[in-house]
N, C-alpha and C. Protein backbone atom coordinates (compact mmCIF):
# COMPACT_ATOMS: atom_id res chain seq x y z
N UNK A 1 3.33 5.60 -3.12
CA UNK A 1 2.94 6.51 -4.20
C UNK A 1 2.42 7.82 -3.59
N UNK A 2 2.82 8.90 -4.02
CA UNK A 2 2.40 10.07 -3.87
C UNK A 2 1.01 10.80 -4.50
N UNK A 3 0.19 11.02 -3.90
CA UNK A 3 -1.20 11.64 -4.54
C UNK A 3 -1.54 13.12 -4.97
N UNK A 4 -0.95 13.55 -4.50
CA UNK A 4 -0.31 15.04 -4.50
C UNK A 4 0.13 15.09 -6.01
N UNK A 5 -0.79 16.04 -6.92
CA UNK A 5 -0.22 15.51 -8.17
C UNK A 5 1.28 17.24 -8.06
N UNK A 6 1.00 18.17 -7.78
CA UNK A 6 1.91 19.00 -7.84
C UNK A 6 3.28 19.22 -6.96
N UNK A 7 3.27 18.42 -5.54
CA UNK A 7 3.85 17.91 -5.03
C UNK A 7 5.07 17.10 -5.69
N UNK A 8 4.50 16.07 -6.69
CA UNK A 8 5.26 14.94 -7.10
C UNK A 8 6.20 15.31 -8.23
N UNK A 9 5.58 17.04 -8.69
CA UNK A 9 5.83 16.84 -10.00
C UNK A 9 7.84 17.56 -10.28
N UNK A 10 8.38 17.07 -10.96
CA UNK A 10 10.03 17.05 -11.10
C UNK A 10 10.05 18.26 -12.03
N UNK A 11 11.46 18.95 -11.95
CA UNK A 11 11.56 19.99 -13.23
C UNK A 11 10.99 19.39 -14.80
N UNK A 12 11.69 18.64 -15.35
CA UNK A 12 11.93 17.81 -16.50
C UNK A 12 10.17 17.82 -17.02
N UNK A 13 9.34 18.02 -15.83
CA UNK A 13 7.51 18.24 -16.27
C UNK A 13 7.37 19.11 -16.77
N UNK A 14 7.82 20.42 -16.37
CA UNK A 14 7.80 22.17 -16.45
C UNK A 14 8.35 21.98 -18.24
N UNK A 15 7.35 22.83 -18.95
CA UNK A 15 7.79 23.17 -20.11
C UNK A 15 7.94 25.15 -19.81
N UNK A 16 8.84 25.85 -19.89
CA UNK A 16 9.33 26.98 -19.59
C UNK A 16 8.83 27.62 -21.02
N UNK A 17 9.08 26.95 -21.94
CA UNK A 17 8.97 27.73 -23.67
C UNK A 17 7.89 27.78 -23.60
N UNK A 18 6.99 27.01 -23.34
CA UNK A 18 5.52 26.54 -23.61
C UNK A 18 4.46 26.98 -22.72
N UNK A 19 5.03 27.17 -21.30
CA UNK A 19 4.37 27.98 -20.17
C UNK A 19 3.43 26.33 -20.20
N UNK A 20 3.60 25.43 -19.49
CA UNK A 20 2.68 24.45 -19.54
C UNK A 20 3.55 23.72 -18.43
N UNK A 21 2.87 22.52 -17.69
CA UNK A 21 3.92 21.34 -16.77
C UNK A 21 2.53 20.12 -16.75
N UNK A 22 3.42 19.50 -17.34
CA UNK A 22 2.63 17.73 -17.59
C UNK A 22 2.49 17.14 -16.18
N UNK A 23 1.35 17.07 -15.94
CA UNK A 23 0.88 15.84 -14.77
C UNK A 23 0.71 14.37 -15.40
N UNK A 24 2.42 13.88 -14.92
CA UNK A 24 2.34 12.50 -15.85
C UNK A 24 2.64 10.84 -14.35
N UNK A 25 2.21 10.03 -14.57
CA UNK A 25 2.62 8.71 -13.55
C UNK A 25 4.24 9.10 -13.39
N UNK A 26 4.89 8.96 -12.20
CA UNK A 26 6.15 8.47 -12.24
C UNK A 26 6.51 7.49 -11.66
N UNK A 27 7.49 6.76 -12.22
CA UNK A 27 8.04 5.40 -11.39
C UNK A 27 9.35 5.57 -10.32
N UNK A 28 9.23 4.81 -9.31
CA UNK A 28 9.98 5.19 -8.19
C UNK A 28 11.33 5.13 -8.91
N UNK A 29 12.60 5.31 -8.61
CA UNK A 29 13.71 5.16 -9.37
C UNK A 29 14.88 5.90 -7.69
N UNK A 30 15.97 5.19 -7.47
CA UNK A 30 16.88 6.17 -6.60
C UNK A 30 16.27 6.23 -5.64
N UNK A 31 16.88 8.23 -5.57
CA UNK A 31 15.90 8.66 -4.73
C UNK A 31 14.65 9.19 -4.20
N UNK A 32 14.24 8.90 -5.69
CA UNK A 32 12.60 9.61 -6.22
C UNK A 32 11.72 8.30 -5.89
N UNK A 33 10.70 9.03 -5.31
CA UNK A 33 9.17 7.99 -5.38
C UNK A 33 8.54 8.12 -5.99
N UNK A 34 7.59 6.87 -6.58
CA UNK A 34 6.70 7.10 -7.07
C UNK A 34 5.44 8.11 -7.29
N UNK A 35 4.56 8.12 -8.61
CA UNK A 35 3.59 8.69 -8.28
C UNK A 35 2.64 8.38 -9.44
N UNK A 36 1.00 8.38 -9.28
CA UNK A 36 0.36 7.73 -10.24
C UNK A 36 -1.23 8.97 -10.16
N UNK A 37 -1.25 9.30 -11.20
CA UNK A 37 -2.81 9.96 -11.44
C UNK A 37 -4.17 9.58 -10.67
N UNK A 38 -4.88 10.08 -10.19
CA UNK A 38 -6.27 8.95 -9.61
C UNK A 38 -7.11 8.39 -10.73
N UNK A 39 -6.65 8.98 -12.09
CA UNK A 39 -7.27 8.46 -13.52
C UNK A 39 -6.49 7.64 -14.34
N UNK A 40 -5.23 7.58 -13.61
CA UNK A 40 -4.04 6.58 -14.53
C UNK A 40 -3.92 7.42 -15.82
N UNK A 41 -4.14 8.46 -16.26
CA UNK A 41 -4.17 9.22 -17.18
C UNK A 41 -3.33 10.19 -16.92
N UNK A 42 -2.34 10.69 -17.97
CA UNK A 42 -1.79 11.82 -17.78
C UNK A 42 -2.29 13.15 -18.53
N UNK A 43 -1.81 14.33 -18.05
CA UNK A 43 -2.51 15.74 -18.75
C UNK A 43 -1.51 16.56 -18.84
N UNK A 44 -1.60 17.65 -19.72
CA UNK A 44 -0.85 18.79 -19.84
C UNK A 44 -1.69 19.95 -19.54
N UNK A 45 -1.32 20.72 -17.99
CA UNK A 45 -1.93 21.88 -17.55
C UNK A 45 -1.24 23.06 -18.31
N UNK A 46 -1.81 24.27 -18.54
CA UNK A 46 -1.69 25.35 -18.86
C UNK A 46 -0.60 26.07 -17.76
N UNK A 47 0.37 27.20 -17.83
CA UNK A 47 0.35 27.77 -16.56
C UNK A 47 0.77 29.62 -17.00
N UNK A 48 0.12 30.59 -16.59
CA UNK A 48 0.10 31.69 -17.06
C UNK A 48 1.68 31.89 -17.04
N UNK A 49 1.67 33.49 -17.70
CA UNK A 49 3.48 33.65 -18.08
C UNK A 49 4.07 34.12 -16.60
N UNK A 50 3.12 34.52 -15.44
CA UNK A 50 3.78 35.43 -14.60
C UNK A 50 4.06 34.06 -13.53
N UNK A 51 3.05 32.57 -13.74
CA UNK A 51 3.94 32.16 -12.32
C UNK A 51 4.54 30.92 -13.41
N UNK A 52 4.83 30.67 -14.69
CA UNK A 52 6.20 30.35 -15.59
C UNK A 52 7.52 31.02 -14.96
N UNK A 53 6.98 32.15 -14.75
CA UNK A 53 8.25 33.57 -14.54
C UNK A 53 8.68 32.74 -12.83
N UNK A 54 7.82 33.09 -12.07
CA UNK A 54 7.85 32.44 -10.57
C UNK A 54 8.31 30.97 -10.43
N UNK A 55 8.27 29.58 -11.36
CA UNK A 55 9.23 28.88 -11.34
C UNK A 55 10.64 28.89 -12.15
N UNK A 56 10.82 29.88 -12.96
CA UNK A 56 12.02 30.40 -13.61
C UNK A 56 13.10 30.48 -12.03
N UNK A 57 12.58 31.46 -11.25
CA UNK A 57 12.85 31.67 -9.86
C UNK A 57 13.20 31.11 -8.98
N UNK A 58 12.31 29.84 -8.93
CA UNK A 58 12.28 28.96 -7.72
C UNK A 58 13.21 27.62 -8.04
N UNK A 59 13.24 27.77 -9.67
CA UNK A 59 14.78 26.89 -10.12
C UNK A 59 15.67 27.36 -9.62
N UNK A 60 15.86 28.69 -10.26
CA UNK A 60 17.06 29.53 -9.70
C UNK A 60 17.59 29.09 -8.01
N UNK A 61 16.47 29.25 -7.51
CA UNK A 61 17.05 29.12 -5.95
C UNK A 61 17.07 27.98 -5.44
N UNK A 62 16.87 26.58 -6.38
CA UNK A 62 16.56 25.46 -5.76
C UNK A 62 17.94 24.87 -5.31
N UNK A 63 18.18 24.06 -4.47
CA UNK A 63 19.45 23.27 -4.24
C UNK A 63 19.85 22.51 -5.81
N UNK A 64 20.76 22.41 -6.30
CA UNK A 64 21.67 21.29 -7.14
C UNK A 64 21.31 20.00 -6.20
N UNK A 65 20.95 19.20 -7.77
CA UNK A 65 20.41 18.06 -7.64
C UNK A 65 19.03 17.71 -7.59
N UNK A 66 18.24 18.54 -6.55
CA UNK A 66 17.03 18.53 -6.28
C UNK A 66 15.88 18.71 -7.44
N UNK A 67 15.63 17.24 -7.50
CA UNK A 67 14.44 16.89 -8.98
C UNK A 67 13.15 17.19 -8.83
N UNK A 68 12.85 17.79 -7.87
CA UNK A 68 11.26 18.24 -7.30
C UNK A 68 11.04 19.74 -7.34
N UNK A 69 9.88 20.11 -8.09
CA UNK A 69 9.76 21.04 -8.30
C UNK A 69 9.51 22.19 -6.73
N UNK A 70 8.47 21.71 -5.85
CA UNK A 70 7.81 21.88 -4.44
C UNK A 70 8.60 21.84 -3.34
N UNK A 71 9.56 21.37 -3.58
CA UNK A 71 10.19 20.52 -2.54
C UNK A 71 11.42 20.93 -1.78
N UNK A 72 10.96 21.94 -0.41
CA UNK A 72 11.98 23.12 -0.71
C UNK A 72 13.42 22.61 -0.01
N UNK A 73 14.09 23.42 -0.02
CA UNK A 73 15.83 22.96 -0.44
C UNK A 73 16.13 21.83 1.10
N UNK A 74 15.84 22.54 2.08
CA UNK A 74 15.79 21.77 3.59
C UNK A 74 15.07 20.53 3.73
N UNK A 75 14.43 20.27 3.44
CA UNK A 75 13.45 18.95 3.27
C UNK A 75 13.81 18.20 2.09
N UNK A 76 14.37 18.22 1.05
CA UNK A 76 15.19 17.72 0.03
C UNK A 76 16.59 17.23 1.05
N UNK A 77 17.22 17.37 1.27
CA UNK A 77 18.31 17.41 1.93
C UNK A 77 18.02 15.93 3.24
N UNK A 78 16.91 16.46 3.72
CA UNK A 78 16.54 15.34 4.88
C UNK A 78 16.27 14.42 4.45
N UNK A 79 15.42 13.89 2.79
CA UNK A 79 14.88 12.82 2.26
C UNK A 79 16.28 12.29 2.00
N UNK A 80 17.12 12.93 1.18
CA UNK A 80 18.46 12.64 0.60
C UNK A 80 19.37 11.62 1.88
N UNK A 81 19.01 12.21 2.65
CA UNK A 81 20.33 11.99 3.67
C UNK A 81 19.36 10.46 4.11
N UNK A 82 17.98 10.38 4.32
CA UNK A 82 17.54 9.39 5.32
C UNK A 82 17.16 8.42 4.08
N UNK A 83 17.35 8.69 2.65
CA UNK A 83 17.54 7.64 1.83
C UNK A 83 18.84 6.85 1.75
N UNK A 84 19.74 7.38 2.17
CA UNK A 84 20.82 7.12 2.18
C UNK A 84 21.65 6.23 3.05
N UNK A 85 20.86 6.50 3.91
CA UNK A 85 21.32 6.00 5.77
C UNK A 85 20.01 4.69 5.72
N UNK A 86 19.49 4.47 4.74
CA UNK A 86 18.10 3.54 4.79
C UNK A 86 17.12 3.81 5.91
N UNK A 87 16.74 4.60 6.18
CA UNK A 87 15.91 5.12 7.42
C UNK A 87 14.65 5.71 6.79
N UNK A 88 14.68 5.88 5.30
CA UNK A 88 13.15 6.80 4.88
C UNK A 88 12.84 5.88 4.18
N UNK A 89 11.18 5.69 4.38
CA UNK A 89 9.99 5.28 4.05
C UNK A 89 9.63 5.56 2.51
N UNK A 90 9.60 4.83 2.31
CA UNK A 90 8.39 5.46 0.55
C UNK A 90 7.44 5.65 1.07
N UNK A 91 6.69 5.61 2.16
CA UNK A 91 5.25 6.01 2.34
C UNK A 91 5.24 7.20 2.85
N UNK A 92 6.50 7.53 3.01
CA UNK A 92 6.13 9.10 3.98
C UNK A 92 6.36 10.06 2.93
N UNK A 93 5.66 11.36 3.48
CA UNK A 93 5.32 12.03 2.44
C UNK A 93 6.51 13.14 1.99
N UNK A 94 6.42 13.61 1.07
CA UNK A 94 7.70 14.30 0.40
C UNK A 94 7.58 16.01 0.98
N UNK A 95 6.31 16.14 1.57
CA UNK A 95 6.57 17.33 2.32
C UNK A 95 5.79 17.03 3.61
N UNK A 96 6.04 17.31 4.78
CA UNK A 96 4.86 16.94 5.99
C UNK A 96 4.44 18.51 6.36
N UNK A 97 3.16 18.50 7.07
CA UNK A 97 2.71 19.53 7.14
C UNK A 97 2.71 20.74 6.54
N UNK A 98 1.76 20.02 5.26
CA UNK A 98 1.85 21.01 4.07
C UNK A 98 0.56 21.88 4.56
N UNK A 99 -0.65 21.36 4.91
CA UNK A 99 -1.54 22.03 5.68
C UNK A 99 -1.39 23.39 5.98
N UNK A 100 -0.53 23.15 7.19
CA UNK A 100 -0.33 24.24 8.00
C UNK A 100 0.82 25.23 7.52
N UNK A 101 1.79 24.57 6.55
CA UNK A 101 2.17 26.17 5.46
C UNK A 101 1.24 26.79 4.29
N UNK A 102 0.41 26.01 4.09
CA UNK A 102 -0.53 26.94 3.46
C UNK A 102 -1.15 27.50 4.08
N UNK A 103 -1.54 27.19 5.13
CA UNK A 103 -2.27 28.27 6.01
C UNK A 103 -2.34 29.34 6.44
N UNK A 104 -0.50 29.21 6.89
CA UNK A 104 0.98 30.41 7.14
C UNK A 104 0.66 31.19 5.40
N UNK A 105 0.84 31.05 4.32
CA UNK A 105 0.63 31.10 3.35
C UNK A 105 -0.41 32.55 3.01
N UNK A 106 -0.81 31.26 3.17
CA UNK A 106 -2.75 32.24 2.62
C UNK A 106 -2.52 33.41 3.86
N UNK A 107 -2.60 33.19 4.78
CA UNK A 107 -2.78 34.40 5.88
C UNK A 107 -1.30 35.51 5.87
N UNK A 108 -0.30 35.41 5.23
CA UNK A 108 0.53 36.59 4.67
C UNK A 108 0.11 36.65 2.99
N UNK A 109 -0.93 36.00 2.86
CA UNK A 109 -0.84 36.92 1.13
C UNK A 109 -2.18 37.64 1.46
N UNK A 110 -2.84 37.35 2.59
CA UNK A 110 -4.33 38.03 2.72
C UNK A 110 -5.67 37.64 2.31
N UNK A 111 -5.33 36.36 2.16
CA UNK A 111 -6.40 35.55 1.45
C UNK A 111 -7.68 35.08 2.08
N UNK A 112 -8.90 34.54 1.98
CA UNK A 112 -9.95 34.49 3.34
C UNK A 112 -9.70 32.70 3.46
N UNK A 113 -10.00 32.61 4.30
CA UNK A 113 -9.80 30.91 4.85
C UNK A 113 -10.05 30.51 3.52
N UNK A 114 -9.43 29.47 3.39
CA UNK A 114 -9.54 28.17 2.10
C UNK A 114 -8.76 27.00 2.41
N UNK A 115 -8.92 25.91 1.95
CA UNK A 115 -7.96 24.69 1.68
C UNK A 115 -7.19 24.52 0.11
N UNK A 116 -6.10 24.09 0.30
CA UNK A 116 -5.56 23.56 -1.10
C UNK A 116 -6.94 23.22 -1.99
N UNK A 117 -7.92 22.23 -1.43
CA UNK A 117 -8.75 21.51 -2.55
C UNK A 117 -9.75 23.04 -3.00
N UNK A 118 -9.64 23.82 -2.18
CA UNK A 118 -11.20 24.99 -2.77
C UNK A 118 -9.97 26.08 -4.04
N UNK A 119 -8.66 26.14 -3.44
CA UNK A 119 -8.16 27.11 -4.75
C UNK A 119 -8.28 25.76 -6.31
N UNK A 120 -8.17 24.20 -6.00
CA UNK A 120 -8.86 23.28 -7.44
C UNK A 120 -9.89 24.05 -7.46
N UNK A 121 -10.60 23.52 -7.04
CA UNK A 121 -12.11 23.90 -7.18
C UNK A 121 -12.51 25.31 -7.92
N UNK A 122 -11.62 26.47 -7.46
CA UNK A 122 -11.48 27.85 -7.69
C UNK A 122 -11.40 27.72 -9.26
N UNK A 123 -10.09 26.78 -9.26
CA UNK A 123 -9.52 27.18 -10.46
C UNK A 123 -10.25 26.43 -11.83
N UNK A 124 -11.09 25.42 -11.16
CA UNK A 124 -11.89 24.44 -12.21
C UNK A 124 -13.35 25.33 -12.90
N UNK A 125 -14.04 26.23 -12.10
CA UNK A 125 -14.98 26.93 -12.00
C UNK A 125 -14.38 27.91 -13.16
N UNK A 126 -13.78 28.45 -12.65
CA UNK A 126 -12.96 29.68 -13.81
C UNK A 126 -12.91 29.18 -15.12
N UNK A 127 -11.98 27.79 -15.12
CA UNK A 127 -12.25 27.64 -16.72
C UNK A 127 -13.46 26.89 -17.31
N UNK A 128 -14.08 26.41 -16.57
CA UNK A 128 -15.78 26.04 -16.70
C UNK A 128 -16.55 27.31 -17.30
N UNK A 129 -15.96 28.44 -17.05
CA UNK A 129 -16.80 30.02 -17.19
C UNK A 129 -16.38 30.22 -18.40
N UNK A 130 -15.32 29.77 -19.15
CA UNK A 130 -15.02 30.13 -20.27
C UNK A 130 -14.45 28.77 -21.17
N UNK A 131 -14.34 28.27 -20.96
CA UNK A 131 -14.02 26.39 -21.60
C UNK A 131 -15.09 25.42 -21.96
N UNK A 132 -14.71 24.59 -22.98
CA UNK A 132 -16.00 24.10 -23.20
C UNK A 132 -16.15 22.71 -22.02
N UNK A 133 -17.03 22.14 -21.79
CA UNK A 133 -16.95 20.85 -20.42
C UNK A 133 -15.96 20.33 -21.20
N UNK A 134 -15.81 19.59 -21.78
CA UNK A 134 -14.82 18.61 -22.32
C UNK A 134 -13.63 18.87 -22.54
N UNK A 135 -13.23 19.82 -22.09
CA UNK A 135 -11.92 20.36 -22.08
C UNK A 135 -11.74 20.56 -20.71
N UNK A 136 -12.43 21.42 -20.00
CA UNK A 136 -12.30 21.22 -18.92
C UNK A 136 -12.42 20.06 -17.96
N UNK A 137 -12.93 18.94 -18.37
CA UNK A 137 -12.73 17.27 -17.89
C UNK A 137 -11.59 16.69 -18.04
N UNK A 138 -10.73 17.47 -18.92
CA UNK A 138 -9.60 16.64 -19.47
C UNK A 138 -8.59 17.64 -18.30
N UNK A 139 -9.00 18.91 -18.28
CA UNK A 139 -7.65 19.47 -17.60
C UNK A 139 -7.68 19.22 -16.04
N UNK A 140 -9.41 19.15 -15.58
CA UNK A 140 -9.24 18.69 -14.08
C UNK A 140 -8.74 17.32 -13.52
N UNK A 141 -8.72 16.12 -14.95
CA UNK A 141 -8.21 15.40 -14.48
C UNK A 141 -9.60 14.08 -14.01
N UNK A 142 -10.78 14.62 -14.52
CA UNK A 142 -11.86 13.91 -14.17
C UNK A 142 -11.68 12.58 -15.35
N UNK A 143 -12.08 11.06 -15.04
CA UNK A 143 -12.40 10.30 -15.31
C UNK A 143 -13.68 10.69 -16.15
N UNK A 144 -15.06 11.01 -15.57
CA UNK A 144 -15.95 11.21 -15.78
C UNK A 144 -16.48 12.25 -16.02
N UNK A 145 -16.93 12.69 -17.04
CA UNK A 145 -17.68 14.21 -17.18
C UNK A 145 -18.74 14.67 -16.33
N UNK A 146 -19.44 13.58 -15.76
CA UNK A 146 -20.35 13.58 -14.49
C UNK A 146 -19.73 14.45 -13.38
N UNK A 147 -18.89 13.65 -13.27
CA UNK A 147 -17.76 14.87 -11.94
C UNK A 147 -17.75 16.15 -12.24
N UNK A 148 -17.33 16.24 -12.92
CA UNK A 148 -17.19 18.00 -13.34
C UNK A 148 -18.18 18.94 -13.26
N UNK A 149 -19.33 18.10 -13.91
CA UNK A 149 -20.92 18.69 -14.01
C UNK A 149 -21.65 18.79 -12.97
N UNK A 150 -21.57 17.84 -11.83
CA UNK A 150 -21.57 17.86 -10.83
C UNK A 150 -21.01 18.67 -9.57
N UNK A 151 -19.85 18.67 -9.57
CA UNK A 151 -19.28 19.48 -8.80
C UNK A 151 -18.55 20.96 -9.09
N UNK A 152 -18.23 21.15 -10.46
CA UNK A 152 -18.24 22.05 -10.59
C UNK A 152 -18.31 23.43 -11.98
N UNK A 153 -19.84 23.11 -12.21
CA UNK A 153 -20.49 23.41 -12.87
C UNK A 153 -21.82 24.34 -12.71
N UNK A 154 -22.24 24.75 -11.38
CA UNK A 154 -23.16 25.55 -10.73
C UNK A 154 -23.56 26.34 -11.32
N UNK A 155 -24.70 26.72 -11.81
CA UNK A 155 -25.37 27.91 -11.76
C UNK A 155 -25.43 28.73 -11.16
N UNK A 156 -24.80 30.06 -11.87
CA UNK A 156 -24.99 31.19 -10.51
C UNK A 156 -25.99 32.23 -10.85
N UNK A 157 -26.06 32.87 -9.95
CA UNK A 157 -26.92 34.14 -10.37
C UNK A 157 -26.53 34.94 -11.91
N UNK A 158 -25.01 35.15 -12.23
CA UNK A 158 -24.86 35.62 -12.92
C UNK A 158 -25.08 35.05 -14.57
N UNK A 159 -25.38 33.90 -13.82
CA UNK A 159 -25.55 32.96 -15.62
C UNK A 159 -27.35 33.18 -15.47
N UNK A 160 -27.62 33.52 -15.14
CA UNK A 160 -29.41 33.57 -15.30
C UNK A 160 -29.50 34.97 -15.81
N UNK A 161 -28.88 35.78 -15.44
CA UNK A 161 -28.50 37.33 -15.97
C UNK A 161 -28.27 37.07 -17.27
N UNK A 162 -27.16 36.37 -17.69
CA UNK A 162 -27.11 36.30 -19.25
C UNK A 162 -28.12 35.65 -19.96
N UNK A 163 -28.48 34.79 -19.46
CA UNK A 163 -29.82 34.29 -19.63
C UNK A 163 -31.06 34.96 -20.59
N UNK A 164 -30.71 35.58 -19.03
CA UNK A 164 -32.48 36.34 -19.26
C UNK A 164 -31.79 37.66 -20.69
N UNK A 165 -30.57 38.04 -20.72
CA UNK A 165 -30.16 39.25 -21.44
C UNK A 165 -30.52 38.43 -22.66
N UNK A 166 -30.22 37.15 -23.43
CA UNK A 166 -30.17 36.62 -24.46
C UNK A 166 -31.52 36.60 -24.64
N UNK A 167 -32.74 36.26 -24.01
CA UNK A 167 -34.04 36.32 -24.30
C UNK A 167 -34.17 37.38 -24.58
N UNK A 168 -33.92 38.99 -23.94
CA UNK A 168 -34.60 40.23 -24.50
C UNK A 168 -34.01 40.40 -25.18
N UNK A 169 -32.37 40.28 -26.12
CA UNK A 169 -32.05 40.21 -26.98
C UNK A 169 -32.43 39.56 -28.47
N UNK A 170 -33.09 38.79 -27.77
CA UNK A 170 -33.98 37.71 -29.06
C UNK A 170 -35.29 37.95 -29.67
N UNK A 171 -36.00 38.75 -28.55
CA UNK A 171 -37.35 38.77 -28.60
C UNK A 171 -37.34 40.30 -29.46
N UNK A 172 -38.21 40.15 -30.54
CA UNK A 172 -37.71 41.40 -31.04
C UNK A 172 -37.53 41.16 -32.68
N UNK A 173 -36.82 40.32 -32.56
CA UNK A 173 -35.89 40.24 -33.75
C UNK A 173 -36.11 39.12 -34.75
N UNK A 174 -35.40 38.41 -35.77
CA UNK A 174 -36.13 37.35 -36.12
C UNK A 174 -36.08 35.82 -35.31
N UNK A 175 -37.14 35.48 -34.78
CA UNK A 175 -36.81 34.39 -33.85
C UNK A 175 -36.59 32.81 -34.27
N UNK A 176 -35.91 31.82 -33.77
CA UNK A 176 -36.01 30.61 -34.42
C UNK A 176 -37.16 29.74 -34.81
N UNK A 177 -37.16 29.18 -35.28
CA UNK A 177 -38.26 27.94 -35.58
C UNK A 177 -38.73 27.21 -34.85
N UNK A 178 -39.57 27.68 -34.03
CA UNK A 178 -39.78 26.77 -33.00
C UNK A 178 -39.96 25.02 -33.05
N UNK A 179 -40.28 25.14 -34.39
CA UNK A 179 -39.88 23.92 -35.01
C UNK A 179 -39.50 22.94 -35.23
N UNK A 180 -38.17 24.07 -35.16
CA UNK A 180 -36.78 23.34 -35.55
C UNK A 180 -35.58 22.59 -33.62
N UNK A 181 -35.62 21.31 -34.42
CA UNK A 181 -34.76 20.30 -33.39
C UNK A 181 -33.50 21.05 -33.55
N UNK A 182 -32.86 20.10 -32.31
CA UNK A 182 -31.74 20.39 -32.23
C UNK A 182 -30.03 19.61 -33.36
N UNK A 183 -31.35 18.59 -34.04
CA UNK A 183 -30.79 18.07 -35.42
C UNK A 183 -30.68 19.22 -36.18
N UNK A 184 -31.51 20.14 -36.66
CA UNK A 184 -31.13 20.94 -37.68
C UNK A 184 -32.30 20.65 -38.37
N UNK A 185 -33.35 19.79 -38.11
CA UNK A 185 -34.45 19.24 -38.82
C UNK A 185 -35.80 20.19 -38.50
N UNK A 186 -36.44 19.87 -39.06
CA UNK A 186 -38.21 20.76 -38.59
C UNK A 186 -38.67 19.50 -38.42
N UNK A 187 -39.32 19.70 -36.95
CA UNK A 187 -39.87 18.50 -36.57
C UNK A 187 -41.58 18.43 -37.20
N UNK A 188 -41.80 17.58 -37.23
CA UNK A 188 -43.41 17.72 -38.24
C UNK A 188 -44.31 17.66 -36.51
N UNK A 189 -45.18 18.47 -37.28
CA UNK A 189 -46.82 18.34 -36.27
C UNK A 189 -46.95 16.95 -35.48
N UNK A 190 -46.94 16.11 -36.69
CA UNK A 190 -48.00 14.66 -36.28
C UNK A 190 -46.99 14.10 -35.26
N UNK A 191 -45.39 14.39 -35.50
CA UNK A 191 -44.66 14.00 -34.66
C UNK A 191 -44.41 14.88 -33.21
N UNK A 192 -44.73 15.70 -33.02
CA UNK A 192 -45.06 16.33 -32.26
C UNK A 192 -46.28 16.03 -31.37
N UNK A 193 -47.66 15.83 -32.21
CA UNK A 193 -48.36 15.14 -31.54
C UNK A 193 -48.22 14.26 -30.61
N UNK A 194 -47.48 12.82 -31.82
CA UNK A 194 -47.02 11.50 -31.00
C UNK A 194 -46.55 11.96 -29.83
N UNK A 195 -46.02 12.31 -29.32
CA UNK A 195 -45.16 12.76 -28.06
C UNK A 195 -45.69 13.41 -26.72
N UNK A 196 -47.37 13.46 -27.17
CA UNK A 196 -47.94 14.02 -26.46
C UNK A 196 -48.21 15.43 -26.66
N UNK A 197 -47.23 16.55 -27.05
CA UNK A 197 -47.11 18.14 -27.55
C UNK A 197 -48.63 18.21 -28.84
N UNK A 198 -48.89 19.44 -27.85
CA UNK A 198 -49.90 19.98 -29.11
C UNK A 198 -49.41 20.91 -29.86
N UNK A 199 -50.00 21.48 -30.78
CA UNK A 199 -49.39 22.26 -32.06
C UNK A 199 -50.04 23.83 -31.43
C-alpha cells in the first residue's frame, strides 16, 4: 500500500469542472497498487483554478495509458515493463527519490529549505486562518480534531493584534452582559456565587 496520498492518486480522482481531486482508498487491480487513507476515510480536497489549469497540462503531456496522476512518463514505463516481466514489488514505491526532486524543485523555484510535510502543514495553517476547525479536520484528513488543534492551530502574534483591536473596538460602545453565558442565558448571582465568583 502506498501512503503517499497524492502520489497514489489516478486521473479518474481529478474533477477538472469542479477544480477539486478526491483522496479516496484504492484497491490494487493490474498494474496499479494499492492505497488506503491513515483515517480509512476518504475526502474531497479543493484545488485553485491556476494549478486545475497545471494538471489540464500535465495530462496533456502524460504518456497514454498512464493512470497516475505524479507519476512521470519514464518511471511509469519502468513499473509497466517490471510488472510485466514479474520483477516489481508492490512494496516498492511508485516514485523513488522523491526527496531529493523536491529538493531539485524547491531550489529552482527559489523557495527557503522545506520538506513535502511543512508545505501540509503550510497549507493546513492557511485554511485554519480562514476555515472553521471542523472543516478544516475534515480536509487535513485528521481522525481527531485534537490533531489539528494541536498541531496546527498556533497562536501568532498576529491573532493577539486582532485581539486586542476587537477589545478597543468594544470598549466604548454598548458592551455585552457580562452576565450573559455562552447559552444565551443570564446567569443568576446565587449561581455565580455557587461557583465560587463574586458579584
Amino acid at each position: 500500500m502506498y501512503r503517499t496520498p497524492l502520489i497514489a492518486r489516478r486521473w479518474p480522482d481529478v474533477d477538472f469542472e469542479m477544480n477539486r481531486i478526491r483522496i479516496v482508498s484504492k484497491e490494487a487491480e493490474g498494474n496499479l497498487g494499492g492505497w488506503e487513507p491513515k483515517d480509512h476515510e476518504g475526502r474531497i480536497l479543493p484545488i485553485p483554478a491556476e494549478v486545475g489549469q497545471l494538471l489540464v497540462n500535465l495530462q496533456a503531456a502524460s504518456v497514454e495509458g498512464c493512470p497516475y496522476v505524479f507519476v512521470p512518463n519514464g518511471r511509469w514505463r519502468h513499473i509497466r515493463m517490471a510488472r510485466e516481466s514479474g520483477e516489481w514489488n508492490d512494496e516498492q514505491l511508485l516514485l523513488n527519490n522523491l526527496c531529493r526532486r523536491f529538493k531539485t524543485l524547491r531550489r529552482r523555484a527559489g523557495v527557503a529549505k522545506c520538506t513535502l510535510h511543512d508545505l501540509r502543514r503550510s497549507c493546513i495553517t492557511n485554511w485554519a486562518r480562514e476555515l472553521p476547525i471542523h472543516v478544516v479536520q475534515k480536509l487535513a484528513g485528521h481522525s481527531d480534531i485534537k490533531t489539528t488543534r494541536l498541531y496546527y492551530l498556533a497562536v501568532e502574534q498576529s491573532d493577539l493584534e486582532k485581539a486586542r483591536l476587537v477589545q478597543e473596538k468594544t470598549l466604548g460602545t454598548r458592551l455585552t452582559d457580562p452576565k450573559l453565558t455562552h447559552f444565551g442565558k443570564t446567569a443568576s448571582i446565587s449561581g455565580a456565587n455557587e461557583r465560587g465568583c463574586q458579584p
